[in-house]
N, C-alpha and C. Protein backbone atom coordinates (compact mmCIF):
# COMPACT_ATOMS: atom_id res chain seq x y z
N UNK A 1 -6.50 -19.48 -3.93
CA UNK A 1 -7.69 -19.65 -4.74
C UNK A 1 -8.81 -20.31 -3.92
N UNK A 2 -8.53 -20.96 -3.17
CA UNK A 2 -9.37 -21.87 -2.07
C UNK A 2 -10.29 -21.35 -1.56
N UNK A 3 -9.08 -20.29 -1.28
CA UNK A 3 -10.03 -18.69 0.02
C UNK A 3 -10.66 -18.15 -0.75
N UNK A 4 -10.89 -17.80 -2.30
CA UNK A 4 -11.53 -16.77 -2.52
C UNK A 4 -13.00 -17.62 -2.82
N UNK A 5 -12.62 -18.83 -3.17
CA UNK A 5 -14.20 -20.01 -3.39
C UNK A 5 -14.68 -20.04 -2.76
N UNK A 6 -14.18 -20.21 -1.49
CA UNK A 6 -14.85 -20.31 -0.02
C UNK A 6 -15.59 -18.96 0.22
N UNK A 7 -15.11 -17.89 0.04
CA UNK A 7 -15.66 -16.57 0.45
C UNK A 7 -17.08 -16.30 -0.48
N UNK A 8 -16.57 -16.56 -2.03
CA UNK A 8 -17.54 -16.67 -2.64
C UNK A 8 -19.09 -17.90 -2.72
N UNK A 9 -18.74 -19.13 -1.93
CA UNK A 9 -19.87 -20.15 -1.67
C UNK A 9 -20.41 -19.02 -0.38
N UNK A 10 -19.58 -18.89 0.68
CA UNK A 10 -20.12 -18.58 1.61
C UNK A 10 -21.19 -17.05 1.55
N UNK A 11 -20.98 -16.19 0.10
CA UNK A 11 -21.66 -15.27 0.09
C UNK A 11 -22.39 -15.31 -0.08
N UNK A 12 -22.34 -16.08 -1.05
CA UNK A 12 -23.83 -16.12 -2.01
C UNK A 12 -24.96 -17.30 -1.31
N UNK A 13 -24.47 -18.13 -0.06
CA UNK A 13 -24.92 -19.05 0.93
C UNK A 13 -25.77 -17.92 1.97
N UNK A 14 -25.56 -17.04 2.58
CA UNK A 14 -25.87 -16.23 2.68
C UNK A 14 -27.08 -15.24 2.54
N UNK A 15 -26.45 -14.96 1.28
CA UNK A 15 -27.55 -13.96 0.47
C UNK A 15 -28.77 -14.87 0.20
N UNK A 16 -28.28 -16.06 -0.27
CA UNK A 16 -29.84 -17.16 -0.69
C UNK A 16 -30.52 -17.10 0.64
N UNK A 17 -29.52 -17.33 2.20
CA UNK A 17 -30.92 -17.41 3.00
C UNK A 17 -31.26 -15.56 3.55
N UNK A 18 -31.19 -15.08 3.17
CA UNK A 18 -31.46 -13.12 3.45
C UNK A 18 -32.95 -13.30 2.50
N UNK A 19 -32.72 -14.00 1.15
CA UNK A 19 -33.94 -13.70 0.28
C UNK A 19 -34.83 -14.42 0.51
N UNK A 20 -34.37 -16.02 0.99
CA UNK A 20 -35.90 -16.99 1.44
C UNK A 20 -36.16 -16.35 2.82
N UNK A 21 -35.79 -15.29 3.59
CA UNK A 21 -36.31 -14.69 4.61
C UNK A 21 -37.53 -13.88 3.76
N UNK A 22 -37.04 -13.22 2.80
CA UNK A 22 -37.65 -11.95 2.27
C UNK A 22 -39.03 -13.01 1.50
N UNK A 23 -39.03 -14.12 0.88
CA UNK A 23 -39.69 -14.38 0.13
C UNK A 23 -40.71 -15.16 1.44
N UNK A 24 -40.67 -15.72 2.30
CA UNK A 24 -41.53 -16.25 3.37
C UNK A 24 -42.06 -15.30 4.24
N UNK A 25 -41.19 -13.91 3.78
CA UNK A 25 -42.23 -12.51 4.49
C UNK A 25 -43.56 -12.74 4.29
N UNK A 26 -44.26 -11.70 4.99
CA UNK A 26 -45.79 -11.71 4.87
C UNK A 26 -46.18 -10.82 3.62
N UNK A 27 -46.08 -11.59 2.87
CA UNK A 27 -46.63 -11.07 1.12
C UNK A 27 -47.92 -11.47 1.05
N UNK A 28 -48.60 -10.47 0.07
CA UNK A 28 -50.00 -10.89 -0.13
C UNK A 28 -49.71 -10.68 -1.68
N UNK A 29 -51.01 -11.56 -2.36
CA UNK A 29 -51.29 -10.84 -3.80
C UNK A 29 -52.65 -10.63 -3.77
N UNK A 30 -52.87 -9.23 -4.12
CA UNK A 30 -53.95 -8.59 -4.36
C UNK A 30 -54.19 -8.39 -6.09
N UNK A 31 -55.18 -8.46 -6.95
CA UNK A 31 -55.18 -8.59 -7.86
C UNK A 31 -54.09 -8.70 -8.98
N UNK A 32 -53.61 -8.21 -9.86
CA UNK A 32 -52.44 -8.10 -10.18
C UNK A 32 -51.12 -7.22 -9.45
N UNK A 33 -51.50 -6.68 -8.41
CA UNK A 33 -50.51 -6.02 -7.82
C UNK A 33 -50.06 -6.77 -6.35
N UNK A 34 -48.82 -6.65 -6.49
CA UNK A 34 -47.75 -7.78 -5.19
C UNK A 34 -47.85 -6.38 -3.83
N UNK A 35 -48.37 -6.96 -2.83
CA UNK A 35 -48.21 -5.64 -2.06
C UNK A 35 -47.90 -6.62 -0.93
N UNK A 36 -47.61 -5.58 0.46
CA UNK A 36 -47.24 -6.17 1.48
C UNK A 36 -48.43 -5.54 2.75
N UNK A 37 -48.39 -6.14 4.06
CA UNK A 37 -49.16 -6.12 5.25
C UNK A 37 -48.37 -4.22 5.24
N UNK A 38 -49.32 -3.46 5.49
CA UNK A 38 -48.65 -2.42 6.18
C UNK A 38 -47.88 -2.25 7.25
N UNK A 39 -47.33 -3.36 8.00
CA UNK A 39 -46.97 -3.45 9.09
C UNK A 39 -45.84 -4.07 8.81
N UNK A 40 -44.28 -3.52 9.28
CA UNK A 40 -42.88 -4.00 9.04
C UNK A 40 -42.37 -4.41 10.07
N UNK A 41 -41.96 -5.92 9.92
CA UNK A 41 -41.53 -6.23 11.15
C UNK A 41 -39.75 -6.20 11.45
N UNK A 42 -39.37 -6.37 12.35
CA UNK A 42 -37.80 -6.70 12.55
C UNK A 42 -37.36 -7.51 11.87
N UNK A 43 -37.98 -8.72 11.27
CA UNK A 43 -37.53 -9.92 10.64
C UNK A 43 -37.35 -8.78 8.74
N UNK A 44 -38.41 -8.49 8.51
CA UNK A 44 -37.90 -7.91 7.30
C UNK A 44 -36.39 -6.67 7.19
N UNK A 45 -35.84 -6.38 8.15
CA UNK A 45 -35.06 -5.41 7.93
C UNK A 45 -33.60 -6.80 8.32
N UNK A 46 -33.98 -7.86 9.48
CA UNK A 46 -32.71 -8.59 9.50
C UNK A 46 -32.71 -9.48 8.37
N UNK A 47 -33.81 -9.42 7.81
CA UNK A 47 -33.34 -10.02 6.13
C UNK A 47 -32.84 -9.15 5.01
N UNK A 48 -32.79 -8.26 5.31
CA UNK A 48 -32.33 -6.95 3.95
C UNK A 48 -30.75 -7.05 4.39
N UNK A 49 -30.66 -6.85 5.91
CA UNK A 49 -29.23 -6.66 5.80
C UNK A 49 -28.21 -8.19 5.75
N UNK A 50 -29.19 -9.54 5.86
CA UNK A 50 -28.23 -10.42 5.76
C UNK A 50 -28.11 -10.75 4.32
N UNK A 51 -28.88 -10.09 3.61
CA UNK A 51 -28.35 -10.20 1.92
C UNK A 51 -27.73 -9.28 1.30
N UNK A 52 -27.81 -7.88 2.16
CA UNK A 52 -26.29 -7.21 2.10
C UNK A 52 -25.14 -7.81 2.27
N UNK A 53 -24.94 -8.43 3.38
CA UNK A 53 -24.04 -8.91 4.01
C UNK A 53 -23.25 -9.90 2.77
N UNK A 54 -24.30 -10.70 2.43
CA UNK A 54 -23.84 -11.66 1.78
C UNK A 54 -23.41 -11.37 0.41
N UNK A 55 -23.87 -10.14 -0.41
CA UNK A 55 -23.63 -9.53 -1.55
C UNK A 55 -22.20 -8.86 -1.37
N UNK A 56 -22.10 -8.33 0.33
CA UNK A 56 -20.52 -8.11 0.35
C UNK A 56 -19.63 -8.73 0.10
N UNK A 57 -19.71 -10.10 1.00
CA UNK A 57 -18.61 -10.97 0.96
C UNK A 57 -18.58 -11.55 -0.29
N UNK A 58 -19.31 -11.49 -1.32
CA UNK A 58 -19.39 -12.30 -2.48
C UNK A 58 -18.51 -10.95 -3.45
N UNK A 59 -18.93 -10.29 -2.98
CA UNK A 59 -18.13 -8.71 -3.83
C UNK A 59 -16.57 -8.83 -3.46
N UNK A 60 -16.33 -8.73 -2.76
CA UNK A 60 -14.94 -8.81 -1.96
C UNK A 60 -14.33 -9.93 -2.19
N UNK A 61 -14.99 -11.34 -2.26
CA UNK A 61 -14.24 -12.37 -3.00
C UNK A 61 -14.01 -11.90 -4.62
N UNK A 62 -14.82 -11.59 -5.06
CA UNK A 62 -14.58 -11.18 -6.96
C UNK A 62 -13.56 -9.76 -7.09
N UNK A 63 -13.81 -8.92 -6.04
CA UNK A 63 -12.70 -8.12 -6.17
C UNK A 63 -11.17 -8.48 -6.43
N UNK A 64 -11.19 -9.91 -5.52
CA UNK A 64 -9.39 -9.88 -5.01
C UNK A 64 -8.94 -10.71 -6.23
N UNK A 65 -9.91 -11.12 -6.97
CA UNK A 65 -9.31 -11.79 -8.24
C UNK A 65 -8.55 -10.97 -9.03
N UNK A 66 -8.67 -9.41 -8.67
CA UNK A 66 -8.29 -8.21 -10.01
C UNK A 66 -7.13 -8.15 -9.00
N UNK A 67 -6.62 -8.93 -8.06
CA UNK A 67 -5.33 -8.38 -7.76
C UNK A 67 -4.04 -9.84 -8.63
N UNK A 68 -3.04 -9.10 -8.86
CA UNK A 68 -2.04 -10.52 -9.79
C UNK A 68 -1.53 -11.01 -8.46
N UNK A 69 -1.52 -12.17 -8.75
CA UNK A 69 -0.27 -12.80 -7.77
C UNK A 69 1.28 -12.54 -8.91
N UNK A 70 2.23 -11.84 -7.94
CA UNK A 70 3.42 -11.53 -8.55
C UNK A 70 4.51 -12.61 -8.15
N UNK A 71 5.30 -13.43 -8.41
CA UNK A 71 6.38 -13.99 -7.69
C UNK A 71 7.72 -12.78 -8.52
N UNK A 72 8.91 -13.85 -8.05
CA UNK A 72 10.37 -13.41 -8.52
C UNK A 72 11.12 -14.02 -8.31
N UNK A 73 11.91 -14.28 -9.72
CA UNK A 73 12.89 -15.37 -9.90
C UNK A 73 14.17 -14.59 -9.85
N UNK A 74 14.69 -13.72 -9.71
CA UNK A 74 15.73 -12.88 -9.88
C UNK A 74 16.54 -13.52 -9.05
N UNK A 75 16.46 -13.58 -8.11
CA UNK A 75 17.41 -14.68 -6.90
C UNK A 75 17.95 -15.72 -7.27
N UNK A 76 17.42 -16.34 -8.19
CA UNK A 76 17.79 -17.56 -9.19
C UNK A 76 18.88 -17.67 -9.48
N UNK A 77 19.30 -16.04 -10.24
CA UNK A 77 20.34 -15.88 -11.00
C UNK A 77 21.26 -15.05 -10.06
N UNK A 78 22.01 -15.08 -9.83
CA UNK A 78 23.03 -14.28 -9.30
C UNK A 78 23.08 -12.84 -10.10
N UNK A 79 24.06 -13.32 -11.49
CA UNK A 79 24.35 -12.03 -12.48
C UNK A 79 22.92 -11.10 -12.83
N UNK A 80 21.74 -11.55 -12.52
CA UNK A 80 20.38 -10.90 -12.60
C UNK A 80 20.50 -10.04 -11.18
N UNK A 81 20.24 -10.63 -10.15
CA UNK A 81 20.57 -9.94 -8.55
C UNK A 81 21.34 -8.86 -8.50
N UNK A 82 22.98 -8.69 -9.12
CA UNK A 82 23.95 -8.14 -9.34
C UNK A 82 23.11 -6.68 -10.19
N UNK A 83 22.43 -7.53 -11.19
CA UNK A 83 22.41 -5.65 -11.97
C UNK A 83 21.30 -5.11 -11.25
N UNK A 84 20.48 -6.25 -10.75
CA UNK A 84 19.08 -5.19 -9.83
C UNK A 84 19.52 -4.40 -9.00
N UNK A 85 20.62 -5.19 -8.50
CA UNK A 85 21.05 -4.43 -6.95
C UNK A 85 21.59 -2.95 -7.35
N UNK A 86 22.32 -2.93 -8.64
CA UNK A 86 22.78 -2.25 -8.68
C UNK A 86 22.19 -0.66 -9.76
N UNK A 87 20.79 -1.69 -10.14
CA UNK A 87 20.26 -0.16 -10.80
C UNK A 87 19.39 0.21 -9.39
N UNK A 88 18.65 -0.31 -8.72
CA UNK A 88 18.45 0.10 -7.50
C UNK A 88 18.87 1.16 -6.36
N UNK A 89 20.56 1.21 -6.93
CA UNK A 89 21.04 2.06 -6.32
C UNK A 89 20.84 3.50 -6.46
N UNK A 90 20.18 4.28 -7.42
CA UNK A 90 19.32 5.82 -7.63
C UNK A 90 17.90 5.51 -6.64
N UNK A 91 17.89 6.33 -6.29
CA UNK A 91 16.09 6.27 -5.39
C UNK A 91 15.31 6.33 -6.12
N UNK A 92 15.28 7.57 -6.93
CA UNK A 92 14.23 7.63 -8.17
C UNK A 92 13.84 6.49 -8.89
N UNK A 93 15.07 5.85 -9.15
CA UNK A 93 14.81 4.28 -9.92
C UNK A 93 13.87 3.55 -9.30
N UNK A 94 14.67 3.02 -7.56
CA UNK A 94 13.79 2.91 -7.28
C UNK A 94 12.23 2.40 -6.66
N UNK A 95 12.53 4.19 -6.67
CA UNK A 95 10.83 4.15 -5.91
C UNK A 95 9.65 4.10 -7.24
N UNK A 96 10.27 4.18 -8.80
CA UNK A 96 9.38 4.03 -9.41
C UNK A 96 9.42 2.57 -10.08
N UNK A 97 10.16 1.46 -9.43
CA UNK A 97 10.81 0.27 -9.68
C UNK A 97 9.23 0.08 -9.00
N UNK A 98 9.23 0.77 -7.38
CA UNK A 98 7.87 -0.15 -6.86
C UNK A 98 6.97 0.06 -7.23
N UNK A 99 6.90 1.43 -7.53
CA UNK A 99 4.88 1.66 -8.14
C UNK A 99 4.84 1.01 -9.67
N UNK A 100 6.22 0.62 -10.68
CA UNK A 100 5.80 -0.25 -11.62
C UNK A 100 5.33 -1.63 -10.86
N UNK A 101 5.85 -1.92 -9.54
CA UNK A 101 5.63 -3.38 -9.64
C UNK A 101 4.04 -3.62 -8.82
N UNK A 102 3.77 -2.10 -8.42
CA UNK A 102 2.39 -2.06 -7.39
C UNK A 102 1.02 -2.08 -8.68
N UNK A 103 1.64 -1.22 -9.73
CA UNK A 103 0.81 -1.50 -11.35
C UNK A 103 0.65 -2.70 -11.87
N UNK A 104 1.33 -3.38 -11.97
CA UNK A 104 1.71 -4.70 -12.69
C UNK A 104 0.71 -5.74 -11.34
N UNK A 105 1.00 -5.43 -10.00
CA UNK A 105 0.22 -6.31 -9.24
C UNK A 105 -1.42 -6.12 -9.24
N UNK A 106 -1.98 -4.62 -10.03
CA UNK A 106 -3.02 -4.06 -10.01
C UNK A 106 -3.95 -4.69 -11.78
N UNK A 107 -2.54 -5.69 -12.24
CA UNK A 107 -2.84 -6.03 -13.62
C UNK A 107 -2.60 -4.71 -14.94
N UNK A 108 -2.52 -3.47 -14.02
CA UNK A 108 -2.01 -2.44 -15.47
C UNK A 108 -0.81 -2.75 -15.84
N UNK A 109 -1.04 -3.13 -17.31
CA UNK A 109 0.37 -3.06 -17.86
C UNK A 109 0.40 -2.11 -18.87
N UNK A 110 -0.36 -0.95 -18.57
CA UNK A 110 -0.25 0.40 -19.66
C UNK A 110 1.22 1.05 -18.19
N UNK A 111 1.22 0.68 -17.32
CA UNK A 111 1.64 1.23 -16.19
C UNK A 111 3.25 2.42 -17.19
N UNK A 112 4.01 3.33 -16.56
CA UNK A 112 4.91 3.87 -16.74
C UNK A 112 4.66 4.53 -18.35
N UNK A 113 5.41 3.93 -19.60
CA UNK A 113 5.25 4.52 -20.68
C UNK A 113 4.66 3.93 -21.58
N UNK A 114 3.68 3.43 -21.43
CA UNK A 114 2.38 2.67 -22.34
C UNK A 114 2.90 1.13 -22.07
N UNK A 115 2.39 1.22 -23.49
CA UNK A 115 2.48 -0.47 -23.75
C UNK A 115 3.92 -1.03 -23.57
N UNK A 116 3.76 -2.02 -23.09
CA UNK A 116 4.93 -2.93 -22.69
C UNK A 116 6.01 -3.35 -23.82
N UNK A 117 7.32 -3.25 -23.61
CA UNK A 117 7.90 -4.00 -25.03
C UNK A 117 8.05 -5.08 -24.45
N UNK A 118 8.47 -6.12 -25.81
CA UNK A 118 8.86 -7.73 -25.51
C UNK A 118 10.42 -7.98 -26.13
N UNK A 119 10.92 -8.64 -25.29
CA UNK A 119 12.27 -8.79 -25.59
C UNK A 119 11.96 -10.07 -26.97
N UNK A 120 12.74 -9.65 -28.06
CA UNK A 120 12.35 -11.13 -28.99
C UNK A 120 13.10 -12.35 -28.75
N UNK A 121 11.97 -13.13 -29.04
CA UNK A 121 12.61 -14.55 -29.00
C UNK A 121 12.67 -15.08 -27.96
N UNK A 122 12.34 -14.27 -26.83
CA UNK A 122 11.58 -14.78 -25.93
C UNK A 122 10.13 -14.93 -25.11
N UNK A 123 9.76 -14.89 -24.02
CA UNK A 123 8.39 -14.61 -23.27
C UNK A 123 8.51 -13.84 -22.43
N UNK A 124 9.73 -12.74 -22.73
CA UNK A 124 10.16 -11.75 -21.79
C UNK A 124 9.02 -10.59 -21.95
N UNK A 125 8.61 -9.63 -21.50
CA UNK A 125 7.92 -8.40 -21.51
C UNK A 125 9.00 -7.51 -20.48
N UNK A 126 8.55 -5.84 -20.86
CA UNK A 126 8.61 -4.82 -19.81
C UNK A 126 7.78 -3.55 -19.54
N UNK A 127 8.33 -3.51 -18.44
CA UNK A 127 7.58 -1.96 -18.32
C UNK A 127 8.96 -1.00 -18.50
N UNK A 128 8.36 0.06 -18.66
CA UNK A 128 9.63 1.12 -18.45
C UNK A 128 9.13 2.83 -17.96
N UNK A 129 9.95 2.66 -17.19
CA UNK A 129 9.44 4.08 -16.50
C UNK A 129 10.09 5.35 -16.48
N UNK A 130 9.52 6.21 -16.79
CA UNK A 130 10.27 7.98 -17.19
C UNK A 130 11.53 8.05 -16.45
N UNK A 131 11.81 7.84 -15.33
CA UNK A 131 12.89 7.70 -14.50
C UNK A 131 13.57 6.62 -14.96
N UNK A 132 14.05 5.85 -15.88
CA UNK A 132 14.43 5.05 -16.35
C UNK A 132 14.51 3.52 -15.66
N UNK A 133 13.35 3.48 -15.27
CA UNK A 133 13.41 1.95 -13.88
C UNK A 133 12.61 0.84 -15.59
N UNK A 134 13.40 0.04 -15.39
CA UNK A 134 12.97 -0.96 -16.31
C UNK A 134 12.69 -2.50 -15.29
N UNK A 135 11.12 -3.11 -15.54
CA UNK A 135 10.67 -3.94 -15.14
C UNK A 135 10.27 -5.75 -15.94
N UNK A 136 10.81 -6.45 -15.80
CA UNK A 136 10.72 -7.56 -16.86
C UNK A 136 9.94 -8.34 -16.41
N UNK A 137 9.49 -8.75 -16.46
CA UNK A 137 8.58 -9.97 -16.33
C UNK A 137 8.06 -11.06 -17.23
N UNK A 138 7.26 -12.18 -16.67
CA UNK A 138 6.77 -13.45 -17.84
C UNK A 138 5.20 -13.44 -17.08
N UNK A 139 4.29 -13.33 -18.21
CA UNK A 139 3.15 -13.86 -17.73
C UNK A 139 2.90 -15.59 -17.46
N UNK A 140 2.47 -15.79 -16.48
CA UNK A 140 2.44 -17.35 -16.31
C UNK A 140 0.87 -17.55 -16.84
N UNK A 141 -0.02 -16.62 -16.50
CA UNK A 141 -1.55 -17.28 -16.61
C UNK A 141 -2.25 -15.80 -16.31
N UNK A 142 -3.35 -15.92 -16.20
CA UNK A 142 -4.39 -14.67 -15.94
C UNK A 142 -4.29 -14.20 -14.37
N UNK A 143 -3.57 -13.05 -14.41
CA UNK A 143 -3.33 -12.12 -13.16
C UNK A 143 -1.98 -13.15 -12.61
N UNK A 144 -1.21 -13.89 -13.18
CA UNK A 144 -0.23 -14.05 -12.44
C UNK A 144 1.39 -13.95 -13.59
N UNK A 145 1.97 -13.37 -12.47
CA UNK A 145 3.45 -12.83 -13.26
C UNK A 145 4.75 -13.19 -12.77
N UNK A 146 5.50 -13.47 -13.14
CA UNK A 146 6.97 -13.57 -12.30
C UNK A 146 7.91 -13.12 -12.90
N UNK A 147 8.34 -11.93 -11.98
CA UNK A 147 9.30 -10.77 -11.99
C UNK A 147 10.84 -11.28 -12.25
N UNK A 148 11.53 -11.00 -13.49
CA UNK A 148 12.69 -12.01 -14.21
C UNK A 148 13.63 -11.13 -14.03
N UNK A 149 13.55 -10.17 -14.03
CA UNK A 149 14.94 -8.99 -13.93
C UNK A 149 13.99 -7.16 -13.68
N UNK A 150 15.24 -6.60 -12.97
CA UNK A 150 14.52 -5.17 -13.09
C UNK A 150 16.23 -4.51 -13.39
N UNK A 151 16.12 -3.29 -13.75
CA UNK A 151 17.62 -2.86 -14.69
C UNK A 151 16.82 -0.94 -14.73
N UNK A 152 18.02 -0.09 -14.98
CA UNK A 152 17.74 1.02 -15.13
C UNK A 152 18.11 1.16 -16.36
N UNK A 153 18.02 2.71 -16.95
CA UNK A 153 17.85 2.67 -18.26
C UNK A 153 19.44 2.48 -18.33
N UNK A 154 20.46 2.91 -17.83
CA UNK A 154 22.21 2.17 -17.99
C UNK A 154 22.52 0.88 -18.07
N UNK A 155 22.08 0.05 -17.69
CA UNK A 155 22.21 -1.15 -17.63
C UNK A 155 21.18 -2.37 -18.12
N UNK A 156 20.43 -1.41 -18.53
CA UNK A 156 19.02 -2.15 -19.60
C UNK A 156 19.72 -3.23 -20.42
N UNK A 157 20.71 -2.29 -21.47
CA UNK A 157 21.32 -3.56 -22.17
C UNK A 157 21.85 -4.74 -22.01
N UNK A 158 22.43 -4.55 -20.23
CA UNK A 158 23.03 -5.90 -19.93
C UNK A 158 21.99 -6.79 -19.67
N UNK A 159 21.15 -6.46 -19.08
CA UNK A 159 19.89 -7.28 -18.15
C UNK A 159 19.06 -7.59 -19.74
N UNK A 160 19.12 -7.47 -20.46
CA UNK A 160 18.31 -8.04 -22.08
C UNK A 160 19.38 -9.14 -22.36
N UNK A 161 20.42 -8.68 -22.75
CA UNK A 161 21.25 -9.83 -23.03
C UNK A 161 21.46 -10.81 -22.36
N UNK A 162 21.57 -11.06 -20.49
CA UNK A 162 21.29 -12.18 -19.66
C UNK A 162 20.17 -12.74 -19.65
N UNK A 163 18.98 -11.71 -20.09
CA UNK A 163 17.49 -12.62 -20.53
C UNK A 163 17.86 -13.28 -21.05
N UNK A 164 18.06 -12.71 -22.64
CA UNK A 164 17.80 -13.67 -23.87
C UNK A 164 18.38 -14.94 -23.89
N UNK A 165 19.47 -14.80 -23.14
CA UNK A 165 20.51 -16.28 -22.48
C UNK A 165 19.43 -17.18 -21.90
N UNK A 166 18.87 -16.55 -20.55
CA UNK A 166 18.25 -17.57 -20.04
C UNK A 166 16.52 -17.81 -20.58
N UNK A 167 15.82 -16.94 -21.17
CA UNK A 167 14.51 -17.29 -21.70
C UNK A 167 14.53 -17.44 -23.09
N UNK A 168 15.56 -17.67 -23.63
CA UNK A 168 15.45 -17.71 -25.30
C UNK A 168 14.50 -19.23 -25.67
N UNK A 169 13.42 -18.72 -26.57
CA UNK A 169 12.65 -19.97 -26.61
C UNK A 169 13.46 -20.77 -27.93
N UNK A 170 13.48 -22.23 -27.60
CA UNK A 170 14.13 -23.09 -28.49
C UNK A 170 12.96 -23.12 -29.68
């Protein structure tokens, strides 16, 4: 988060001095109309592009906010590890195990077959995907998630029932 403040002071630090270039240009006012010297110097074009510049880096900091930070607790649990490992074992599963989890890092959670179900009674969610790759997760906060179990559609049932064990809210 540090880096993206920093990127963002530093843009918009930037862009402010690109425009007090542009505004200490040689402006005239002629009656009601703002006009300029017919004559363009180098200084007006290295001020256009250092407030490009700076509109970039300020863009590119606000971009990376739309990416989630994902963690994963699955390691936690052993008997969780055990069924990942083992719905993992189809490719199809999966390779659509990763583009749910490349969705979910992109913040879509329409990702695979719409809307997400929620396991009850807990703060569990999933995705689920045509290939039967099932993705669980907990939202912690805005754009951030941590990945609680992944299960194929065979072993879905077990990996719900070791949730509800370990996220059942009191």
């Amino acid at each position: 988060m540090r880096k993206k403040r920093l990127m963002r002071i530093v843009g918009i630090s930037i862009f402010a001095f690109g425009i007090l270039n542009f505004i200490n240009y040689d402006l005239s006012m002629t009656g009601a109309v703002l006009g300029t010297s017919t004559k363009v110097s180098a200084r007006f074009f290295i001020s256009l592009a250092i407030s490009i510049l700076g509109l970039a880096i300020f863009s590119t900091a606000n971009l990376q906010n739309r990416i989630a930070e994902i963690h994963s607790s699955i390691k936690e649990h052993p008997p969780l590890l055990r069924l990942t490992q083992q719905a993992v074992k189809n490719q199809d599963v999966e390779r659509e195990m990763n583009h749910l989890i490349k969705e979910l890092t992109l913040g879509n959670l329409q990702a695979g077959l719409g809307t997400p179900k929620h396991i009850e009674g807990t703060g569990v969610h999933y995705l689920r995907g045509r290939n039967g790759a099932r993705l669980f997760y907990i939202q912690n906060g805005i754009n951030e998630y941590t990945i609680v179990g992944k299960a194929s559609k065979a072993n879905e049932p077990q990996v719900i029932d070791k949730l509800k064990e370990l996220y059942r809210r009191h």
